[in-house]
N, C-alpha and C. Protein backbone atom coordinates (compact mmCIF):
# COMPACT_ATOMS: atom_id res chain seq x y z
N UNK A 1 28.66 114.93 -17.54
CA UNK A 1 28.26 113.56 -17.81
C UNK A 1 27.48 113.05 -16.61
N UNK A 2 26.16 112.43 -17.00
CA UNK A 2 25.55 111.72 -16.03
C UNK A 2 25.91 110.65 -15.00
N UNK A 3 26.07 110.97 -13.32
CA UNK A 3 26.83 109.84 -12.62
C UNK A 3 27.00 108.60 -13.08
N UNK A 4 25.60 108.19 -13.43
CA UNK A 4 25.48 106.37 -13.98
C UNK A 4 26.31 106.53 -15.16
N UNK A 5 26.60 107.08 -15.80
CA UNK A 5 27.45 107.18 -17.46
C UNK A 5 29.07 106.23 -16.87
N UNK A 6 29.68 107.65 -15.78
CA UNK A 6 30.53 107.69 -14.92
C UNK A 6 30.83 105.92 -14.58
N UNK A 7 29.79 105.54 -13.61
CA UNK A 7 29.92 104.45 -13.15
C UNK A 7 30.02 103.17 -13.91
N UNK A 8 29.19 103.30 -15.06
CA UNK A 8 29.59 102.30 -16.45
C UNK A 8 31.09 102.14 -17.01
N UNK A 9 31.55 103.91 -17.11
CA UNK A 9 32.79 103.86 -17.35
C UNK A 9 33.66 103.11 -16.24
N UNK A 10 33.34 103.52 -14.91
CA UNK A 10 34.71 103.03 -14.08
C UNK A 10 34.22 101.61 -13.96
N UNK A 11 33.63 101.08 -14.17
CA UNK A 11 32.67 99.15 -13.90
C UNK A 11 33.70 98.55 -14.87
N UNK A 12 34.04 99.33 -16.16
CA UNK A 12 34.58 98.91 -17.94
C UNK A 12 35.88 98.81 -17.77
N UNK A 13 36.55 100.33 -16.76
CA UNK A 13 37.80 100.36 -16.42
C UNK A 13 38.32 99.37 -15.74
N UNK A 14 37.45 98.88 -14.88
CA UNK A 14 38.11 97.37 -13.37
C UNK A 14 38.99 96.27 -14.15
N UNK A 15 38.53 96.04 -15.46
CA UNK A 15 38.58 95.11 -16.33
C UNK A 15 40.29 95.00 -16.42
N UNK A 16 40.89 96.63 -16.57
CA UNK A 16 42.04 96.50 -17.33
C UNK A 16 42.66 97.46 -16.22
N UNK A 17 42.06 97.59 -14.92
CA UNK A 17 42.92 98.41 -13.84
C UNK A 17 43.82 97.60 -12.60
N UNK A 18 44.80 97.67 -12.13
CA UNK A 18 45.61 96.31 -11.06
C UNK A 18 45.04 97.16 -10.01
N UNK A 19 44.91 98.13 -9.65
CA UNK A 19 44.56 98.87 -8.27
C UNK A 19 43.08 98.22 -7.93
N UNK A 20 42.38 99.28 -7.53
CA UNK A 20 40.85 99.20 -6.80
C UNK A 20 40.12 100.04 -7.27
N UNK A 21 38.85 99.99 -7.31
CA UNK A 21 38.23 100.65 -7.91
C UNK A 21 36.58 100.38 -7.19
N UNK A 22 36.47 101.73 -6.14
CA UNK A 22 35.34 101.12 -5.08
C UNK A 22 34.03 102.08 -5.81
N UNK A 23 32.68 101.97 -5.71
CA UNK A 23 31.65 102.85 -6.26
C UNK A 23 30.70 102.25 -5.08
N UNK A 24 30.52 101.60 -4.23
CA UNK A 24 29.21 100.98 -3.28
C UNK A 24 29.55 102.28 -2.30
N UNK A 25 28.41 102.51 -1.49
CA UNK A 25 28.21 103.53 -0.90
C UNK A 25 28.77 103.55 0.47
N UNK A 26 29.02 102.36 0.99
CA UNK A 26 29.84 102.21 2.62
C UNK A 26 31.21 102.77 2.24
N UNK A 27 32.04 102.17 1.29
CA UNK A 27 33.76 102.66 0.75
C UNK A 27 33.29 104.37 0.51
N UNK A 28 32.66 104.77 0.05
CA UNK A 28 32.31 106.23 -0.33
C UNK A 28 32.56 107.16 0.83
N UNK A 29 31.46 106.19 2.01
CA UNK A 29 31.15 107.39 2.85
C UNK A 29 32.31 106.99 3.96
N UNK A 30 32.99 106.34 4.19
CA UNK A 30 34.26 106.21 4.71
C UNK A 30 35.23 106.94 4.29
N UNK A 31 35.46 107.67 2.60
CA UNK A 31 35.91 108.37 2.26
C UNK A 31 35.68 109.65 2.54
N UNK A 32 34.41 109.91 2.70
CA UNK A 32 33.72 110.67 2.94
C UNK A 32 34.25 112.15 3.45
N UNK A 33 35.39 112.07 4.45
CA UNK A 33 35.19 112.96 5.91
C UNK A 33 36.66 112.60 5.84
N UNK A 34 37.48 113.71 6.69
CA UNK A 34 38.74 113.48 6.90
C UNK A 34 38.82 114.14 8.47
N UNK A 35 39.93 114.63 8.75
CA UNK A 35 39.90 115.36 10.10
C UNK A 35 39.32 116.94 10.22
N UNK A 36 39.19 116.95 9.17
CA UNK A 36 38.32 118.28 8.64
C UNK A 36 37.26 118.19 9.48
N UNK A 37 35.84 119.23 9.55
CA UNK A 37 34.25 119.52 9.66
C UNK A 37 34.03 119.03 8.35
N UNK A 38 34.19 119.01 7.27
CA UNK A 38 33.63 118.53 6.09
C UNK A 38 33.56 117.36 5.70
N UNK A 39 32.47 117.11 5.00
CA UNK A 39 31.92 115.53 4.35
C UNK A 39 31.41 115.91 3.40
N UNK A 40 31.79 114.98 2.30
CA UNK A 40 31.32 115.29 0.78
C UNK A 40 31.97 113.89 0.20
N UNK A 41 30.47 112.93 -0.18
CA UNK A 41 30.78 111.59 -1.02
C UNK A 41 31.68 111.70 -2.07
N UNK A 42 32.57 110.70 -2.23
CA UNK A 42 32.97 111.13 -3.37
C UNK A 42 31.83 110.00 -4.09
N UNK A 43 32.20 110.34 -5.64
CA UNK A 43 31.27 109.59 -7.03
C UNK A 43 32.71 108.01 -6.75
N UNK A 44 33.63 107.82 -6.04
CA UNK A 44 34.33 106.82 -6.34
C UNK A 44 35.57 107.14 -5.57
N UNK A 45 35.84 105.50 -5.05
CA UNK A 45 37.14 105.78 -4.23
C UNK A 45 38.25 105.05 -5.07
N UNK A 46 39.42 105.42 -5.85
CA UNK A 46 40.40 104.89 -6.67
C UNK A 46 41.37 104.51 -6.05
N UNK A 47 42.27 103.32 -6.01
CA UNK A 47 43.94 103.30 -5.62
C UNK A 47 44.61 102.37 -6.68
N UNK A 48 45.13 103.39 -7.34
CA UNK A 48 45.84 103.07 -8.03
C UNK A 48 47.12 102.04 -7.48
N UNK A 49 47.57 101.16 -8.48
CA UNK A 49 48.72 100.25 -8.17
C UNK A 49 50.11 101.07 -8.93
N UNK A 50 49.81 101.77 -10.00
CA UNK A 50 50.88 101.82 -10.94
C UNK A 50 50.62 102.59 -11.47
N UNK A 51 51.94 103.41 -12.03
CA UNK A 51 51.70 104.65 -12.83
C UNK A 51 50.61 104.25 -14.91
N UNK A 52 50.41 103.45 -14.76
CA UNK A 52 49.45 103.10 -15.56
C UNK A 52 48.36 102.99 -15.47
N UNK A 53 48.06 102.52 -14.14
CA UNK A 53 46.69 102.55 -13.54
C UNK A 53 46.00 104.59 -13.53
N UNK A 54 47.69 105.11 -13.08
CA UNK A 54 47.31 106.52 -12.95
C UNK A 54 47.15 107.22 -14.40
N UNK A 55 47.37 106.52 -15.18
CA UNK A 55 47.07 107.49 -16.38
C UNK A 55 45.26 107.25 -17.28
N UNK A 56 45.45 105.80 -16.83
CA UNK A 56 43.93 105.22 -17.29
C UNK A 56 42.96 106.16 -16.88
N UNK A 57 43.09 106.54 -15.36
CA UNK A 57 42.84 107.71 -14.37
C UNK A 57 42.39 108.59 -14.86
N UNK A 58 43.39 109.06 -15.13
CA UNK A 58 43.31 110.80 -15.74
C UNK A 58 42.77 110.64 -17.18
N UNK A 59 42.57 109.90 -17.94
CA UNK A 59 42.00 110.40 -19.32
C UNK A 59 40.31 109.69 -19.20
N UNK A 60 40.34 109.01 -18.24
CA UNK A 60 38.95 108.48 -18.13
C UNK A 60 38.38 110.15 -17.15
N UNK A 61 39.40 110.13 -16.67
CA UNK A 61 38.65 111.88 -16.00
C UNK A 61 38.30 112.91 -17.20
N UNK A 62 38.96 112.67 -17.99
CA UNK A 62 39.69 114.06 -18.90
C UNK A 62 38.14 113.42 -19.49
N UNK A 63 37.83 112.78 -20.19
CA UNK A 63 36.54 111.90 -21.02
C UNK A 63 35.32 112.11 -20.29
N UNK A 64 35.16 112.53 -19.47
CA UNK A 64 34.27 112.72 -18.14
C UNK A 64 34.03 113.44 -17.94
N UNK A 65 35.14 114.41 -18.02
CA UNK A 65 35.16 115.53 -17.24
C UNK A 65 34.88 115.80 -15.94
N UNK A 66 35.42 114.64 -14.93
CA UNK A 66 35.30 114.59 -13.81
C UNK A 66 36.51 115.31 -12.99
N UNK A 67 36.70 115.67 -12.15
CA UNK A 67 37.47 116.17 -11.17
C UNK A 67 38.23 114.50 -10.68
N UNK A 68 39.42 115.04 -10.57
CA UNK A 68 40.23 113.76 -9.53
C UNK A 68 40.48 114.87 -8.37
N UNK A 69 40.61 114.30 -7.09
CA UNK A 69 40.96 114.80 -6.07
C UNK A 69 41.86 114.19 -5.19
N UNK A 70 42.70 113.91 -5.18
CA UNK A 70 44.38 113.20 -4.66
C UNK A 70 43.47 113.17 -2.39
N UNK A 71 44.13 112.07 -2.25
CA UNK A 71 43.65 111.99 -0.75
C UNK A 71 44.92 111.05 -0.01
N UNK A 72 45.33 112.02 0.99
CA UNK A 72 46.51 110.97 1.34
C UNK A 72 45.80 110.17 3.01
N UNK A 73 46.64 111.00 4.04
CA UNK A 73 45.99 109.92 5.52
C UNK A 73 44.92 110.56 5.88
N UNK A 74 44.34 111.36 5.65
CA UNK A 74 43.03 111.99 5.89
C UNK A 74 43.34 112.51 7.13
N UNK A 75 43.96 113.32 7.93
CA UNK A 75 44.40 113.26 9.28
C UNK A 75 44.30 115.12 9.15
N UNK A 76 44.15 115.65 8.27
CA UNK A 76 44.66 117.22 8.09
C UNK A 76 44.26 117.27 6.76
């Protein structure tokens, strides 16, 4: 699915999500990098509030066919 498709979807999702839901490019590239050598944008930074928020999550992934990638303190 085309990024902009993506971003329509998660813009539609904010509506009915309690967490956050970041897509501007400063939150991205802050995500960006951990204590790793590696950097790679993500398409979106998520935080979920609630295990509802986490399921909206996963089937808007599953619909997408996007990858989720779990990120905890970025430290390791």
């Amino acid at each position: 699915m085309r990024q902009s498709r993506i971003y329509e979807k998660l813009t539609a999702l904010k509506s009915v999500f309690k967490g956050d839901i970041f897509i501007d490019d400063a939150t991205r590239l802050i995500y960006a990098t951990d204590a790793s050598a590696y950097r790679e944008k993500p398409l979106a930074v998520v935080l979920p509030r609630d295990k509802n928020d986490i399921k909206k999550l996963i089937a808007l992934a599953h619909e997408t066919k996007t990858s989720l990638i779990p990120r905890a303190a970025g430290t390791s």
